[in-house]
N, C-alpha and C. Protein backbone atom coordinates (compact mmCIF):
# COMPACT_ATOMS: atom_id res chain seq x y z
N UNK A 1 -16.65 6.46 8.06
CA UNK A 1 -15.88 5.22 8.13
C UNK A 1 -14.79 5.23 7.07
N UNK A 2 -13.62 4.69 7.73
CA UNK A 2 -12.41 4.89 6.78
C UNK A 2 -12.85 3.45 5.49
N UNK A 3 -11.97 3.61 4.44
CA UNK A 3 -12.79 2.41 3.48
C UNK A 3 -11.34 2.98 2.46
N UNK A 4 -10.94 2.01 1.73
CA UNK A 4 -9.98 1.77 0.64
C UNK A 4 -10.34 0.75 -0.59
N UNK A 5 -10.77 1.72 -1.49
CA UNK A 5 -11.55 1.46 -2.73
C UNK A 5 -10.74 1.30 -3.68
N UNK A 6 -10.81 0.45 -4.90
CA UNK A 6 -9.97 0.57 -5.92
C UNK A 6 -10.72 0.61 -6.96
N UNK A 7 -10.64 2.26 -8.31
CA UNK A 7 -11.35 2.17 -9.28
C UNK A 7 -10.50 1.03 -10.59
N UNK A 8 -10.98 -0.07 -11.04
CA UNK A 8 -10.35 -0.88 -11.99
C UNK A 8 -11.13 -0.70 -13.31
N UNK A 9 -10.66 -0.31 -14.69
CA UNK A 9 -11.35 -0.52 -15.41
C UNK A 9 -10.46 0.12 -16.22
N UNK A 10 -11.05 0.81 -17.81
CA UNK A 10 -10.42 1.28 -18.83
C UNK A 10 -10.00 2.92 -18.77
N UNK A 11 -10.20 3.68 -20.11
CA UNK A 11 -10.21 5.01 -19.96
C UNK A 11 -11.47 6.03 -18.78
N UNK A 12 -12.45 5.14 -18.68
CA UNK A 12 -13.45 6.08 -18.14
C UNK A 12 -13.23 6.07 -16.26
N UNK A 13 -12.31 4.86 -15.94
CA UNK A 13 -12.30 4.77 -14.63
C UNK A 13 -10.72 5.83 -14.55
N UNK A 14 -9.80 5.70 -15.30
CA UNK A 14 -8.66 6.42 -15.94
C UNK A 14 -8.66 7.68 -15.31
N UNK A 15 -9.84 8.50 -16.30
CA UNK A 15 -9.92 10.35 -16.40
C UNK A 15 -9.41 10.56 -18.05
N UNK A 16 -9.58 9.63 -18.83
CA UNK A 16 -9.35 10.57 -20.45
C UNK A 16 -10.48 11.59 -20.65
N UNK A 17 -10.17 12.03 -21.16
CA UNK A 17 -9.09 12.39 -21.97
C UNK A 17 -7.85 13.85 -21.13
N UNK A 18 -8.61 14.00 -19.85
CA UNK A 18 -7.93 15.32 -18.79
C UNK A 18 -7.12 14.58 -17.88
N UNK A 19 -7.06 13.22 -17.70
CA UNK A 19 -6.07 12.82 -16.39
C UNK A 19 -5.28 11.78 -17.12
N UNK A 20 -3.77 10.98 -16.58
CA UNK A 20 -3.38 10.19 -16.99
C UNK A 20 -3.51 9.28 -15.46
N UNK A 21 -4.46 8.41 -15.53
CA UNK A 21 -4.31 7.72 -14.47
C UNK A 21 -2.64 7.28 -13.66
N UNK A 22 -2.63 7.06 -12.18
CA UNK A 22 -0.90 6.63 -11.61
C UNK A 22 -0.78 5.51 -12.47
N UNK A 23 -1.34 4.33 -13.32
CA UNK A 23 -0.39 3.40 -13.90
C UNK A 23 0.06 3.85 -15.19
N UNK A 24 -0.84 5.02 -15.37
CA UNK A 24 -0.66 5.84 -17.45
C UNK A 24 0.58 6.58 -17.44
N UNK A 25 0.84 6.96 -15.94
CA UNK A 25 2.00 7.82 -15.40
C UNK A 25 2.61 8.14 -14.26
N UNK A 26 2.92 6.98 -13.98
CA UNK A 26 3.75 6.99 -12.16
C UNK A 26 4.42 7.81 -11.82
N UNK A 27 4.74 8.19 -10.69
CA UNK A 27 3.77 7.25 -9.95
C UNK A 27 2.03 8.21 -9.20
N UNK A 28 1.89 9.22 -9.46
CA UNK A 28 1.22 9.82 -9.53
C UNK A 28 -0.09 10.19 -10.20
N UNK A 29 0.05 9.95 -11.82
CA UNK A 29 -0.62 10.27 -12.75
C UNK A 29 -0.66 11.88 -13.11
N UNK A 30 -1.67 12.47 -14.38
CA UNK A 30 -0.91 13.88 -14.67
C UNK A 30 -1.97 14.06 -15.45
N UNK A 31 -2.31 15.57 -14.82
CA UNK A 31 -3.42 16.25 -15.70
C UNK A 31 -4.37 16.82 -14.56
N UNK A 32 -5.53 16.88 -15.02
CA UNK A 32 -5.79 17.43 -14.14
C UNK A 32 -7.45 16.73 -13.23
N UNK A 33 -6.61 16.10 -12.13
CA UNK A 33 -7.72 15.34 -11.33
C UNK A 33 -9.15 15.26 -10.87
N UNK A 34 -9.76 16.64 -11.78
CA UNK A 34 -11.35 16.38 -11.62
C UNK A 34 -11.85 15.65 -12.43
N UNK A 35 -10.96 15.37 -13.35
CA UNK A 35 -11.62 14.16 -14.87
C UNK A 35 -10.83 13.12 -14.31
N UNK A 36 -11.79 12.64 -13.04
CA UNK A 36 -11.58 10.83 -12.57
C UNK A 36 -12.71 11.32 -11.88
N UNK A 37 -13.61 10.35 -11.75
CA UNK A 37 -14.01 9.69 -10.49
C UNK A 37 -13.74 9.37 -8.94
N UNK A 38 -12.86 9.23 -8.76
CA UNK A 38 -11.99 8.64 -8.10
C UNK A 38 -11.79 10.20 -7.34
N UNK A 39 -11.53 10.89 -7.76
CA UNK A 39 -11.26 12.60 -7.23
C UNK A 39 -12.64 12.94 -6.32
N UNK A 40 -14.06 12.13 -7.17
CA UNK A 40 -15.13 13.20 -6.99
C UNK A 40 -15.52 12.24 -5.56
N UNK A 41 -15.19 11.45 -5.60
CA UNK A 41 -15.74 10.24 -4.03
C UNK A 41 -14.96 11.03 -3.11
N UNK A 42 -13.01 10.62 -3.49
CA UNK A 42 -13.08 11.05 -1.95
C UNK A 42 -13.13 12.89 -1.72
N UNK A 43 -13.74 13.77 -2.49
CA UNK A 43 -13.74 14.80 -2.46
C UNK A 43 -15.86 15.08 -1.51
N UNK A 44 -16.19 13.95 -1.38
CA UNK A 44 -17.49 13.56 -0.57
C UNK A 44 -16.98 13.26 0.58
N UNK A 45 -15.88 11.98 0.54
CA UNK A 45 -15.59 11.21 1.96
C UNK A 45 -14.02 11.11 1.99
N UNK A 46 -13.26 12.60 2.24
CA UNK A 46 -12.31 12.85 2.44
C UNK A 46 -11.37 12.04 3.71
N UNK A 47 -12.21 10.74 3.80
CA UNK A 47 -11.47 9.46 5.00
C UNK A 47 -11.33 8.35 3.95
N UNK A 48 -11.72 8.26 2.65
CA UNK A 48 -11.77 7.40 1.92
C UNK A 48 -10.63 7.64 0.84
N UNK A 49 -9.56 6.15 0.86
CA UNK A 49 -8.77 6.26 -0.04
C UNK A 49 -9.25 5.29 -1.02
N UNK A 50 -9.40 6.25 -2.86
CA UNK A 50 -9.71 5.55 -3.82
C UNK A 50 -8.62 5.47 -4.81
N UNK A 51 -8.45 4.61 -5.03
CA UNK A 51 -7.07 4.40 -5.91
C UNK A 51 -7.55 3.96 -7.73
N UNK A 52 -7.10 4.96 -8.43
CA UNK A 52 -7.55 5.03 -9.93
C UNK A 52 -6.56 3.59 -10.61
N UNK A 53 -7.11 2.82 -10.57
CA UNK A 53 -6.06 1.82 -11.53
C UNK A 53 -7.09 1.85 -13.15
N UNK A 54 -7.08 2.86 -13.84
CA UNK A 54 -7.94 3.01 -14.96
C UNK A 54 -6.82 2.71 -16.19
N UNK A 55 -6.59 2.23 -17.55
CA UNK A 55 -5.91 2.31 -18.56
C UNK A 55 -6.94 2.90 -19.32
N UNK A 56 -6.65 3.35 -20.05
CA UNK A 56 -7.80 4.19 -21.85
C UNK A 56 -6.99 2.87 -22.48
N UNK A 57 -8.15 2.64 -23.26
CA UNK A 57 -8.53 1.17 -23.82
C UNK A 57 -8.25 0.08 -23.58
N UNK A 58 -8.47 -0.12 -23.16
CA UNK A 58 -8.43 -1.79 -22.46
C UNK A 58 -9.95 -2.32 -22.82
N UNK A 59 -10.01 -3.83 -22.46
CA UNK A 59 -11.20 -4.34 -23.16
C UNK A 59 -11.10 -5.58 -21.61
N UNK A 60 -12.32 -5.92 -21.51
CA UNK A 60 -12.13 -6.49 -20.30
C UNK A 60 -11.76 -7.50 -19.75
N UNK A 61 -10.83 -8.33 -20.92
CA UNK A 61 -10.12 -9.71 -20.50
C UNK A 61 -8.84 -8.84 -20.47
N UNK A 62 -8.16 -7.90 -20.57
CA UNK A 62 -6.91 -7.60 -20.36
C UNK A 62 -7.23 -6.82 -18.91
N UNK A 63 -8.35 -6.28 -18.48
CA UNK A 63 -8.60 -5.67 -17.13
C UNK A 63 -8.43 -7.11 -16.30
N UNK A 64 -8.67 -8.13 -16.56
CA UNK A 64 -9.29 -9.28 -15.58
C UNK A 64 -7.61 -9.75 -15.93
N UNK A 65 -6.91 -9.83 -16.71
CA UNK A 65 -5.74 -10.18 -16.42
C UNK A 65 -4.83 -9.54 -15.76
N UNK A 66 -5.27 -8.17 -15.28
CA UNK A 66 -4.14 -7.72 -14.46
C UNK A 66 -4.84 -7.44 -12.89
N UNK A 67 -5.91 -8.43 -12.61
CA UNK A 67 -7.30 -7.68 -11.73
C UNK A 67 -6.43 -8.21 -10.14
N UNK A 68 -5.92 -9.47 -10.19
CA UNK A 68 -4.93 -9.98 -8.60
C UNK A 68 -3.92 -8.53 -7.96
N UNK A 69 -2.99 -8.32 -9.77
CA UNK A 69 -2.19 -6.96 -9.71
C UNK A 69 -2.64 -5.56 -8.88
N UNK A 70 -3.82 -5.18 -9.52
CA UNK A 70 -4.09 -3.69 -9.40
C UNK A 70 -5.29 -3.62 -8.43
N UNK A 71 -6.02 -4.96 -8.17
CA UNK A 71 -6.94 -4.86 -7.31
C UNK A 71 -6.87 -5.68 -5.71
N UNK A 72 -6.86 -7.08 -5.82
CA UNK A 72 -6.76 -8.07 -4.72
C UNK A 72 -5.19 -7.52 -3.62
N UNK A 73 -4.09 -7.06 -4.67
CA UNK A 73 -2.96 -7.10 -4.18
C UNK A 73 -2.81 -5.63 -3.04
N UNK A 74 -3.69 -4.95 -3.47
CA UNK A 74 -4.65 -3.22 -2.58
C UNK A 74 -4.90 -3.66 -1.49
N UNK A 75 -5.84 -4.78 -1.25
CA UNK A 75 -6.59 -5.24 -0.26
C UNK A 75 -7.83 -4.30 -0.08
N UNK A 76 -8.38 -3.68 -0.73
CA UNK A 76 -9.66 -3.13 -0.69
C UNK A 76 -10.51 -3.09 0.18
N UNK A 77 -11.02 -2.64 0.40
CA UNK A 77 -12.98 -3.32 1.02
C UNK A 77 -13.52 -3.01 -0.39
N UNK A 78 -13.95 -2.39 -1.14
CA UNK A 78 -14.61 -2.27 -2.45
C UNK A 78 -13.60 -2.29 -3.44
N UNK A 79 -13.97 -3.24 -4.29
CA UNK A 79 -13.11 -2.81 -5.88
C UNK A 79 -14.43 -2.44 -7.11
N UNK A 80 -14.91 -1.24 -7.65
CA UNK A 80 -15.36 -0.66 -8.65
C UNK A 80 -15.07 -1.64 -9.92
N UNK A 81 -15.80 -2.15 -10.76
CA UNK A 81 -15.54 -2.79 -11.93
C UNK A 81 -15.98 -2.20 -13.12
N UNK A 82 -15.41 -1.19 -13.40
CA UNK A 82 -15.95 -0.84 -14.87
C UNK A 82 -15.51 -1.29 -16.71
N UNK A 83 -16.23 -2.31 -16.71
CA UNK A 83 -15.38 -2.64 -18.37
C UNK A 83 -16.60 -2.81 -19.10
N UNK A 84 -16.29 -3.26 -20.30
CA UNK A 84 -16.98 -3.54 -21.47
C UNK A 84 -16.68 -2.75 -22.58
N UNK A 85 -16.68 -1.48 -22.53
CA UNK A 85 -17.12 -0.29 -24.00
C UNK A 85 -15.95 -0.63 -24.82
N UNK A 86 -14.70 -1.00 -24.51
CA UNK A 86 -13.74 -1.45 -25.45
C UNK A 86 -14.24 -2.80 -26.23
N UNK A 87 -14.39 -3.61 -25.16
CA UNK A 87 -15.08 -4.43 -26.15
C UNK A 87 -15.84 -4.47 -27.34
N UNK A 88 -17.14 -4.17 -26.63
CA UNK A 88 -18.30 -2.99 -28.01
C UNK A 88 -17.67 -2.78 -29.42
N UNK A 89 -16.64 -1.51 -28.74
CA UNK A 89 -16.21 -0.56 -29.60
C UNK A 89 -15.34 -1.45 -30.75
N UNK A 90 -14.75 -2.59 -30.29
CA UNK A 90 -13.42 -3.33 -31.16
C UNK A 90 -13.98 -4.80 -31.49
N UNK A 91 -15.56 -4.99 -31.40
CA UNK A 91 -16.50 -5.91 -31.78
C UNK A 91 -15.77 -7.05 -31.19
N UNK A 92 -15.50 -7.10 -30.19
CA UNK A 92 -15.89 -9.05 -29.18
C UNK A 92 -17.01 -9.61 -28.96
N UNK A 93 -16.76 -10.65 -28.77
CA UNK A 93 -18.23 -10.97 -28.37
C UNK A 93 -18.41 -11.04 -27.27
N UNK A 94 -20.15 -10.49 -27.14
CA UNK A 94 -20.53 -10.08 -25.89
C UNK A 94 -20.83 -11.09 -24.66
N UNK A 95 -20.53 -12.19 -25.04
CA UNK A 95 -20.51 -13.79 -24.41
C UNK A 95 -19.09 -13.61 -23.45
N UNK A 96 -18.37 -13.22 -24.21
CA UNK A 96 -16.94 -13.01 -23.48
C UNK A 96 -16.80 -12.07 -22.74
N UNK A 97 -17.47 -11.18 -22.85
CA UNK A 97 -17.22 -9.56 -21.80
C UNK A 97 -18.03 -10.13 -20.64
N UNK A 98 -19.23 -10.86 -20.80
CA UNK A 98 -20.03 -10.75 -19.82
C UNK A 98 -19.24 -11.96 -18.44
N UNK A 99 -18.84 -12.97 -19.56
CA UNK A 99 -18.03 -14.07 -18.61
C UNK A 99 -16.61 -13.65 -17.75
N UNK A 100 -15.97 -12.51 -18.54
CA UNK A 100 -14.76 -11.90 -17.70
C UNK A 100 -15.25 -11.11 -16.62
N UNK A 101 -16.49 -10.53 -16.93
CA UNK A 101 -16.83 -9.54 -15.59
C UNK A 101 -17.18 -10.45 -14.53
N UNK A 102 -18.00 -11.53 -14.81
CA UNK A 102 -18.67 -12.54 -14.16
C UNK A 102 -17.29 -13.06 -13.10
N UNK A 103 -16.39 -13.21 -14.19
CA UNK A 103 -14.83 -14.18 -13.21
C UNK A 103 -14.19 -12.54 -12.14
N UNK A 104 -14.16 -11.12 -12.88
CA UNK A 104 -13.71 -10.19 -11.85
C UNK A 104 -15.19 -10.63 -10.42
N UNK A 105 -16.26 -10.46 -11.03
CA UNK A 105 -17.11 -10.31 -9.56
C UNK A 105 -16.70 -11.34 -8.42
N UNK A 106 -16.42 -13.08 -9.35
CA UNK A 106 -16.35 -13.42 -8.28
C UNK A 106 -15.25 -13.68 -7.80
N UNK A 107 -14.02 -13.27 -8.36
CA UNK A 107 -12.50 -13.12 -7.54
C UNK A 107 -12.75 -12.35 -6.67
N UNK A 108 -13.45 -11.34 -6.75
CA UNK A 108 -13.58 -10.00 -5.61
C UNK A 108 -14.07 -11.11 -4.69
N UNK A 109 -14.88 -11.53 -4.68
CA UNK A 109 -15.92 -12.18 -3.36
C UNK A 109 -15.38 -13.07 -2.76
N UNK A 110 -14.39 -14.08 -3.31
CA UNK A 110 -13.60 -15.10 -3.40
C UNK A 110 -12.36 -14.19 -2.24
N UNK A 111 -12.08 -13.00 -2.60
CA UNK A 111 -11.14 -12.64 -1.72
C UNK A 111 -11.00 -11.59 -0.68
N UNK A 112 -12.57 -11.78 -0.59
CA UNK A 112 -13.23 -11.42 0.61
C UNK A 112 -13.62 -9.35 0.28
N UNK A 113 -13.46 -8.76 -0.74
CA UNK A 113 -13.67 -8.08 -1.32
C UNK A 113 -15.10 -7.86 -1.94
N UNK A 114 -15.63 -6.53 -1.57
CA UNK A 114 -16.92 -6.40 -1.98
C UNK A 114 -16.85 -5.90 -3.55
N UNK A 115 -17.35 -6.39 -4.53
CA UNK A 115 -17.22 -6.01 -6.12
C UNK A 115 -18.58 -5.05 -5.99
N UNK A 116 -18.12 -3.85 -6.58
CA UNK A 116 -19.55 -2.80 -7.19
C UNK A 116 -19.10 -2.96 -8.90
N UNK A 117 -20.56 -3.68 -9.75
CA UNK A 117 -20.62 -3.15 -10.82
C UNK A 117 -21.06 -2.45 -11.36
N UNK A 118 -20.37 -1.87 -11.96
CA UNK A 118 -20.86 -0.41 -13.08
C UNK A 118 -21.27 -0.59 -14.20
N UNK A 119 -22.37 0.15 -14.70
CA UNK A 119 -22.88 0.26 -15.79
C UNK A 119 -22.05 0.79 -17.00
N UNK A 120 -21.47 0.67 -18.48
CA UNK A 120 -20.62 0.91 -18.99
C UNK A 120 -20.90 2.24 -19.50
N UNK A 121 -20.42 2.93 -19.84
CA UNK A 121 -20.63 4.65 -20.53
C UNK A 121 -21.32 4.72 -21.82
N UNK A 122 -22.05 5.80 -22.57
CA UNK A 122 -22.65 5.77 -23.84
C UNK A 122 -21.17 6.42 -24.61
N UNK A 123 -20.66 6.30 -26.02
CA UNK A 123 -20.24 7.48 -26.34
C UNK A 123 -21.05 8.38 -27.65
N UNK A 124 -20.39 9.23 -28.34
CA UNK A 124 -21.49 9.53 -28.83
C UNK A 124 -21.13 9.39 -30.39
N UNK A 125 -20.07 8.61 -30.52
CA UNK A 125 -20.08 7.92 -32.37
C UNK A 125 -20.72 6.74 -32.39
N UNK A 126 -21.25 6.28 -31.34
CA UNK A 126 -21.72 4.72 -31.20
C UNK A 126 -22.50 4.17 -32.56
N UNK A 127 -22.50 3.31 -33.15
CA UNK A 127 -23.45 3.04 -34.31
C UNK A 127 -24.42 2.32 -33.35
N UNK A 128 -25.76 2.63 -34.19
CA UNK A 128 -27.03 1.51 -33.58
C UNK A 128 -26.54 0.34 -33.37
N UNK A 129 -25.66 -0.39 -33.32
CA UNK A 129 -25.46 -2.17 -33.09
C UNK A 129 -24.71 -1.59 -31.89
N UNK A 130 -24.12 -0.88 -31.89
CA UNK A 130 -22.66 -0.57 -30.89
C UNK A 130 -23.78 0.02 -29.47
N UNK A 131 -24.78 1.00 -29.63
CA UNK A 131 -25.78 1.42 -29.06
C UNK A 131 -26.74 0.35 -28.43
N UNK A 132 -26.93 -0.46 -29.03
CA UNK A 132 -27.77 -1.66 -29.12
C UNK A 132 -27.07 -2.78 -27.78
N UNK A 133 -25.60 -2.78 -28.35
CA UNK A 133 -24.78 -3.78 -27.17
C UNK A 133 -24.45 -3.22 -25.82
N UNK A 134 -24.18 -1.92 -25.91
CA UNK A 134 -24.14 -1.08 -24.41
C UNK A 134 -25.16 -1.09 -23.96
N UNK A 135 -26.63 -1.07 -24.40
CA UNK A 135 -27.68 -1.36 -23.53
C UNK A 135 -28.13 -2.55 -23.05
N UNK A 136 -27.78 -4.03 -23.77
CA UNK A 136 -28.03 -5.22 -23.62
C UNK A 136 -26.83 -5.60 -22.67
N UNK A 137 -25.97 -5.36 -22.80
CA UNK A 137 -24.74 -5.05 -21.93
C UNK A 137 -24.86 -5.04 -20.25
N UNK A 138 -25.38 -3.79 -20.17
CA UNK A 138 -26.16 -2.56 -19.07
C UNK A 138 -27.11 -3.62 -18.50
N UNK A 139 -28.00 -3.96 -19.18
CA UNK A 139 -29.09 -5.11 -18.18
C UNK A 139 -28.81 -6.18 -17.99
N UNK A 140 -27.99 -7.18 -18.58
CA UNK A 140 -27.27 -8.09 -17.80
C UNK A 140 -26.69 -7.83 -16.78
N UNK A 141 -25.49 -6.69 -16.89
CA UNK A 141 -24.88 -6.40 -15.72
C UNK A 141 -25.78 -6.06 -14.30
N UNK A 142 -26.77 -5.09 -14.47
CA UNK A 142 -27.83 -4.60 -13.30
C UNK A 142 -28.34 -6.20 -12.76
N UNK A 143 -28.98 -7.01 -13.80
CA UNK A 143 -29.52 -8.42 -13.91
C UNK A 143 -28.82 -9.49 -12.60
N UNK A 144 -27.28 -9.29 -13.12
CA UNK A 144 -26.41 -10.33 -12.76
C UNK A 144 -25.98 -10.01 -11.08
N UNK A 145 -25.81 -8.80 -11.33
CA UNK A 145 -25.66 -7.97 -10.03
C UNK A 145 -26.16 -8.47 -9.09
N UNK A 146 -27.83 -7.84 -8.62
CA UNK A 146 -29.15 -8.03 -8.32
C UNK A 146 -29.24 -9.59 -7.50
N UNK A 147 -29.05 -10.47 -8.92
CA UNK A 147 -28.48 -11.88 -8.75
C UNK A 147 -27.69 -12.24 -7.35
N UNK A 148 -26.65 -11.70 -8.13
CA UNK A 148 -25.35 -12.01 -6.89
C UNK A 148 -25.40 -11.21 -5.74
N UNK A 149 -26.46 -10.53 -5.66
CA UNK A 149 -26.74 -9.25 -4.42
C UNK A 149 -25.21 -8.17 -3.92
N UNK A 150 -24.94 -8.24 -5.08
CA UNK A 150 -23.58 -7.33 -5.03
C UNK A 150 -24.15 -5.58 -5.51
N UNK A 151 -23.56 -4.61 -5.08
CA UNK A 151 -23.51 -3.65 -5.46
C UNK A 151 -24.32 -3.14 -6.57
N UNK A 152 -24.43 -2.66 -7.54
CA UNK A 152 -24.75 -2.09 -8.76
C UNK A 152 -25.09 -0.47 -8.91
N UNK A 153 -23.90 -0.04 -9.45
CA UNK A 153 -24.27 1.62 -9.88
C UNK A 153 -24.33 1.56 -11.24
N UNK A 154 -25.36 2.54 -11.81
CA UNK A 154 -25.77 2.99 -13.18
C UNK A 154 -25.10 4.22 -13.20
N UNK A 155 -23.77 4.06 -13.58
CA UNK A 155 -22.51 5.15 -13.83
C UNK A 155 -23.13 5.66 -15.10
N UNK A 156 -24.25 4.64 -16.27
CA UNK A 156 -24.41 5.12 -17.45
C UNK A 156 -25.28 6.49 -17.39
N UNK A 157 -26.25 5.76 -16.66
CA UNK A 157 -27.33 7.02 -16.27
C UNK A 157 -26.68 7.98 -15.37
N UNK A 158 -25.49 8.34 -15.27
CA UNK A 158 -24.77 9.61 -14.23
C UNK A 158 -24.18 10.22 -15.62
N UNK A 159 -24.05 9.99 -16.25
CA UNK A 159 -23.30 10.46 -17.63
C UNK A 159 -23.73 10.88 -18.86
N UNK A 160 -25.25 10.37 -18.90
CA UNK A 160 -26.11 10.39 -20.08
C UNK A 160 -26.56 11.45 -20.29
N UNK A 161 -27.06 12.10 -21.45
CA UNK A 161 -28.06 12.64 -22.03
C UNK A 161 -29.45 12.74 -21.93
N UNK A 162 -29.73 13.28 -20.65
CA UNK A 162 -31.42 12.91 -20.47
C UNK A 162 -32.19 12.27 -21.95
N UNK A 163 -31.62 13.74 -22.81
CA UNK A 163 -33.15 13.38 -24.02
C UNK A 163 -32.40 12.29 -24.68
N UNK A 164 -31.10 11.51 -24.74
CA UNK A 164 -30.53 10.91 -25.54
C UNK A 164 -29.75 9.40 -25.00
N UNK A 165 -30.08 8.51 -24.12
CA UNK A 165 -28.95 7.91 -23.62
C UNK A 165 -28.05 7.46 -24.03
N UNK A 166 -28.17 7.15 -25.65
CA UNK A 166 -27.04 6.71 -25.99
C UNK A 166 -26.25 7.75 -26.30
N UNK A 167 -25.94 9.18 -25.91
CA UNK A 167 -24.98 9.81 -25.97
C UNK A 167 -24.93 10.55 -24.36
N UNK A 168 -23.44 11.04 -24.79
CA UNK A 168 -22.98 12.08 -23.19
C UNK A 168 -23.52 13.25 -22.78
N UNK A 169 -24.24 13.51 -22.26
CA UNK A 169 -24.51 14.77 -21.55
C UNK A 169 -23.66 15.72 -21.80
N UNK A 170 -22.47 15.27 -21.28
CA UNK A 170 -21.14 16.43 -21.87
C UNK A 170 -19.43 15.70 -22.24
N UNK A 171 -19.15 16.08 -23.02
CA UNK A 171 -18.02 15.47 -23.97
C UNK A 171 -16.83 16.27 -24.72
N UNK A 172 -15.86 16.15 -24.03
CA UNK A 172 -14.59 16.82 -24.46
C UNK A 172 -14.47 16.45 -26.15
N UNK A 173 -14.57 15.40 -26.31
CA UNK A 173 -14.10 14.53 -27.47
C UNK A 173 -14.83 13.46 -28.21
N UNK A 174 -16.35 13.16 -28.02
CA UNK A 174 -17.49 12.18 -27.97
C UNK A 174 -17.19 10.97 -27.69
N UNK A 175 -16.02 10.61 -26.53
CA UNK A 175 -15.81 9.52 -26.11
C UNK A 175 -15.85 9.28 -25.05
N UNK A 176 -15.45 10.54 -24.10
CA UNK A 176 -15.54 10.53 -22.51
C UNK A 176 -16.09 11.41 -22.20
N UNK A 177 -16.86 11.58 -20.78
CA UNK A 177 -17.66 12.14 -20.11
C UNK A 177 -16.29 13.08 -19.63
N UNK A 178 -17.20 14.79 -19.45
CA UNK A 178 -16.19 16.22 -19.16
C UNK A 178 -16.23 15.87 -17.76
N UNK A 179 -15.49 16.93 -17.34
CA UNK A 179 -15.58 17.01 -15.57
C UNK A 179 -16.95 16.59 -14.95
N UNK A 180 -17.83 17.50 -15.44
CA UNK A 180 -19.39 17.43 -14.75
C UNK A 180 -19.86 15.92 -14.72
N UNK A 181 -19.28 14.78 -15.46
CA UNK A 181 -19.89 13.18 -15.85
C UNK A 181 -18.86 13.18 -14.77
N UNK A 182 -17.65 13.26 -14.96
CA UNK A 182 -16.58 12.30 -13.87
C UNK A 182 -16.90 12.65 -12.17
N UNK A 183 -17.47 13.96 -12.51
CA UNK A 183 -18.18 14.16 -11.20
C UNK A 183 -19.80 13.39 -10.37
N UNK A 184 -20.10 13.51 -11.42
CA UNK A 184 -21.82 12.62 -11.67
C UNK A 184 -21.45 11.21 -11.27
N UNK A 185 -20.49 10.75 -12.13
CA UNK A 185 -20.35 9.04 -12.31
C UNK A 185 -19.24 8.77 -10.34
N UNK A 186 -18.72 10.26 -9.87
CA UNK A 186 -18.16 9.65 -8.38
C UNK A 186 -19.05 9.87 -7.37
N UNK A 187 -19.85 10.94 -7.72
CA UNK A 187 -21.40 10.72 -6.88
C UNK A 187 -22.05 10.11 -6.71
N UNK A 188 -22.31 8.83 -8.15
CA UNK A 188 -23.27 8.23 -7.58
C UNK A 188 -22.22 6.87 -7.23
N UNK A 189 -21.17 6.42 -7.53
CA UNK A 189 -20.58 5.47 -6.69
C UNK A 189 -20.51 5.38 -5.58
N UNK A 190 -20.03 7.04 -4.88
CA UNK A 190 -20.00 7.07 -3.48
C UNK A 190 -21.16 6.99 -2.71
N UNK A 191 -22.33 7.04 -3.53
CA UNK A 191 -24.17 6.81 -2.98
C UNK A 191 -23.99 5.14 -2.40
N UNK A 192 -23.58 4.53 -3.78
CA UNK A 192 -24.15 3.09 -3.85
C UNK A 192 -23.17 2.40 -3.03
N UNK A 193 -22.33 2.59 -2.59
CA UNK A 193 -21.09 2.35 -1.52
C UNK A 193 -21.54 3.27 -0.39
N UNK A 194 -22.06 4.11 0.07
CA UNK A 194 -22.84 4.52 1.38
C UNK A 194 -23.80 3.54 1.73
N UNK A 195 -24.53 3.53 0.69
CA UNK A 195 -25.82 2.37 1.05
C UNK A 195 -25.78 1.37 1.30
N UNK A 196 -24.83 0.56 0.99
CA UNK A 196 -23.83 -0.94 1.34
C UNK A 196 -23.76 -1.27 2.09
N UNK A 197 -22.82 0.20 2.66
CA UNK A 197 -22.15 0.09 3.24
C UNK A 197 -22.86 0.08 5.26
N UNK A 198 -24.21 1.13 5.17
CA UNK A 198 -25.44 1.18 6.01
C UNK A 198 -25.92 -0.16 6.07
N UNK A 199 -25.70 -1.49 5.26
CA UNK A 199 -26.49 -2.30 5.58
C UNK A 199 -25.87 -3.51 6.74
């Protein structure tokens, strides 16, 4: 089934530190396209157009301010929501990340758009508090999801460190997941958007 997805979120929906997402560098983007996500879906469901609207750092009230722009204005059937770790990382409060994702889920639904949320990434300078909020983070989001009977992929657990979750499995730079995560983290999107999509 044909389907037009839009990945929205920061550097990890992007491809940093190997891709410059099309808005990092129009109109195309530049580097090299196995470090997205977005590559590894429709490289599964080569009828599926996924469109990378990723920035590297963004925090998720500046994602939700450009979310009508880069997402609603697509017309989608799925828009991907990945935010938070900027947040974390630049200490907001986690009251506020959770309420901006809350307002992306339900603009998606509101505009007839199916929202999948994503679990946010580990990196691997995280301090225990920073470690601490990506996981408290992580179960609200699954929580809220569940809730709203919307979508939910654990992009974290596609990226992790078996023996370690709060770090990457594999890491150019200990901030983003290498090819093998951007590949992991479009596998299992394109799972949890098959299964949806079957119902």
């Amino acid at each position: 089934m044909k389907l037009r997805i839009v990945g929205l979120g920061d550097s990890t929906t992007a491809g940093t530190p190997g891709f410059l997402s099309p808005l990092e560098a129009p109109p195309e983007g530049r580097g090299n396209p196995e470090s997205q996500y977005a590559y590894w879906m429709m490289k599964k469901h080569p009828d599926w157009a996924v469109l990378n609207r990723g920035i590297d750092g963004q925090r998720s009230d500046e994602i939700l301010a450009r979310f009508d722009r880069d997402a609603v204005k697509n017309k989608p059937n799925y828009v991907v929501i990945l935010a938070g770790v900027n947040d974390i990382y630049q200490g907001a409060p986690l009251e506020s990340t959770k309420n901006n994702l809350l307002v992306m889920w339900q603009n998606s639904i509101s505009a007839g758009i199916r929202p999948v949320s994503a679990s946010v990434l580990p990196y691997n300078t995280a301090s225990h508090s920073e470690a601490t909020a990506i996981r408290d983070l992580n179960s609200w989001i699954e929580y809220t999801a569940n809730r709203l009977e919307i979508p939910f992929c654990d992009t974290n657990l596609a990226v992790a460190d078996q023996e370690d979750r709060d770090r990457l499995r594999g890491s150019p730079d200990g901030y983003h997941p290498d090819v093998s995560g951007y590949r992991s983290m479009g596998e299992a999107l394109a799972q949890t958007i098959e299964l949806h999509n079957q119902r």
